[in-house]
Every structure is written in structure tokens, then in C-alpha cells.
Protein backbone atom coordinates (compact mmCIF):
# COMPACT_ATOMS: atom_id res chain seq x y z
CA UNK A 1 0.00 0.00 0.00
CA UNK A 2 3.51 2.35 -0.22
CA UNK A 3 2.26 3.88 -3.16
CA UNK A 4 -1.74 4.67 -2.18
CA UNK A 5 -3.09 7.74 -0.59
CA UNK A 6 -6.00 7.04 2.49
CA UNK A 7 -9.04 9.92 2.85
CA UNK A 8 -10.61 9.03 5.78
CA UNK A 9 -14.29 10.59 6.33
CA UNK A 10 -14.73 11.86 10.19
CA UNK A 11 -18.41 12.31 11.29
CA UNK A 12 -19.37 14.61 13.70
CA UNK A 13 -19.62 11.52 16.58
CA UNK A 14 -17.16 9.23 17.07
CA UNK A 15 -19.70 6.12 16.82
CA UNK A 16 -20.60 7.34 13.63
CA UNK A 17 -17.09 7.44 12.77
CA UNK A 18 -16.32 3.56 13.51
CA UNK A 19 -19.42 3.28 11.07
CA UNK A 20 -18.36 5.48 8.23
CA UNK A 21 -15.01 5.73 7.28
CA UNK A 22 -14.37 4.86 3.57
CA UNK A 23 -11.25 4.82 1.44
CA UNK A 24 -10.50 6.73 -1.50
CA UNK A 25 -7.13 5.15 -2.81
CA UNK A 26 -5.08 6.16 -6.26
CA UNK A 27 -2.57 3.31 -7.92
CA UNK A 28 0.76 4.83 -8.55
CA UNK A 29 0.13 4.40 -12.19
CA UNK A 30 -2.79 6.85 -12.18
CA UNK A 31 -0.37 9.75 -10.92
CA UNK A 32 -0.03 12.85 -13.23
CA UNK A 33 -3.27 12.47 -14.70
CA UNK A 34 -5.75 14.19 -12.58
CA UNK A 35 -7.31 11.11 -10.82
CA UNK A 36 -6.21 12.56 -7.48
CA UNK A 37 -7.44 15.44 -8.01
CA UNK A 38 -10.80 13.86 -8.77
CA UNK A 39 -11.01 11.96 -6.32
CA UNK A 40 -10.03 14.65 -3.66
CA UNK A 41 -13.03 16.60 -5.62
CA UNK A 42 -15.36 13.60 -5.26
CA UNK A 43 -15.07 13.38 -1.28
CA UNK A 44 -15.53 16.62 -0.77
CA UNK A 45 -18.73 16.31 -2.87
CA UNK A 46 -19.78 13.63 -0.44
CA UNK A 47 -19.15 14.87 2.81
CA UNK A 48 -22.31 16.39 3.75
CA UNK A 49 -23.15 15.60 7.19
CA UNK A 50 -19.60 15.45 7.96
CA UNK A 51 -17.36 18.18 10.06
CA UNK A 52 -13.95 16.96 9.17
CA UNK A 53 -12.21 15.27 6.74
CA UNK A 54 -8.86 13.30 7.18
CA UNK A 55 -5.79 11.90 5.51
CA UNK A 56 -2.73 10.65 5.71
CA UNK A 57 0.17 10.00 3.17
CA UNK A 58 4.05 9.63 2.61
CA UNK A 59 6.32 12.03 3.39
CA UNK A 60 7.62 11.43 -0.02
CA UNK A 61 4.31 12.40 -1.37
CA UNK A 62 5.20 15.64 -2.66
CA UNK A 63 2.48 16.18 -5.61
CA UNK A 64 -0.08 15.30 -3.13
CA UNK A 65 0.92 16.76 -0.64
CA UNK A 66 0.63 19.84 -2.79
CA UNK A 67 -3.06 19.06 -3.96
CA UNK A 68 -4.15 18.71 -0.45
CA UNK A 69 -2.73 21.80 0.81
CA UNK A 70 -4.01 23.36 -2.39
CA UNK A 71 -7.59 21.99 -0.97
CA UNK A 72 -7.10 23.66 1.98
CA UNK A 73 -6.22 20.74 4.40
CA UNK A 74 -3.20 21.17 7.36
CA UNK A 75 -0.95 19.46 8.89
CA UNK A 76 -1.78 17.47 12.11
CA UNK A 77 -0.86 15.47 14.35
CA UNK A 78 -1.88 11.40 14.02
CA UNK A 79 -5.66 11.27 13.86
CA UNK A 80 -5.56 7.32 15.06
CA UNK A 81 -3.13 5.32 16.81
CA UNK A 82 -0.36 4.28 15.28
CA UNK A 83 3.21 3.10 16.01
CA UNK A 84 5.42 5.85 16.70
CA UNK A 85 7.93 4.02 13.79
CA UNK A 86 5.08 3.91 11.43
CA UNK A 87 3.37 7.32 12.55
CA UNK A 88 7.39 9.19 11.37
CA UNK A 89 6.57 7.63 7.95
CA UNK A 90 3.25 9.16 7.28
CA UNK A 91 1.93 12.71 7.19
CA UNK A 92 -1.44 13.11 8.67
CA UNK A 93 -3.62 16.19 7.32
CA UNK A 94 -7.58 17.49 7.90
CA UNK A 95 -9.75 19.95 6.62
CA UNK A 96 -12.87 21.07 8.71
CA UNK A 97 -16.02 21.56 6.70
């Protein structure tokens, strides 16, 4: 999964949260041809009823990186529990809605 970016959907109540989160994921193949981009469009679309949206992603990430910073999300800190190894390997972002 090295090469796949996670959007995580964050309702406003954390038991709807354990419910709802979906996956948007783009193969590396797909890069440079707008598909993030789309996707990234596509959640937003979708997240009525929702008060937050999160993701994480490499470091190494740069180009999206770029498009979600370009869609107004931030840096954050980890949004679920991970390994503190693992957790220095990924970048965690949100936008509030």
C-alpha cells in the first residue's frame, strides 16, 4: 500500500465514525493524470453531514501533498493510533467543513 493515498471521512460523533469511514485510494500508475485530483473533488462532494475530513500520506508524497494543501487541508498530528515508527513515515492532514 507504499504507493496509495487514504481519505478518511470523520463524522461529527465518534460512533458514527467507527461506522463510516471509507477509502478513497489512487494506484501509482494513475499519478499525473488528474485522478487525485478527482477523487479529492469527489469526497468533498460527499461529505455532507460530515465536520472533518482526514488523511494521511508519505512524506515522499510531494504532488499530493501539494493538492491537499491546495484543498485547503493542514498538517496534524496522528488522527488514530499508530506506532510511533510507522506514525514518522506518514503525514497526517484534515480539513474542517
Amino acid at each position: 500500500m507504499r504507493n496509495f493515498h487514504r481519505i478518511s471521512f470523520t463524522p461529527a460523533t465518534v460512533q458514527q465514525s467507527r461506522k463510516s469511514r471509507r477509502k478513497c485510494l489512487a494506484a501509482e500508475g494513475a499519478r499525473g493524470r488528474g485522478v487525485g485530483r478527482a477523487l479529492c473533488d469527489a469526497a468533498l462532494a460527499q461529505a455532507d453531514g460530515y465536520d472533518t475530513i482526514r488523511l494521511d500520506t508519505g512524506p515522499l508524497h510531494h504532488e499530493a501533498r501539494a493538492l491537499y494543501c491546495a484543498a485547503d487541508f493542514t498538517e496534524r498530528g496522528p488522527y488514530i493510533w499508530v506506532l510511533p515508527e510507522l506514525a514518522a513515515g506518514l503525514v497526517f492532514m484534515e480539513r474542517r467543513l
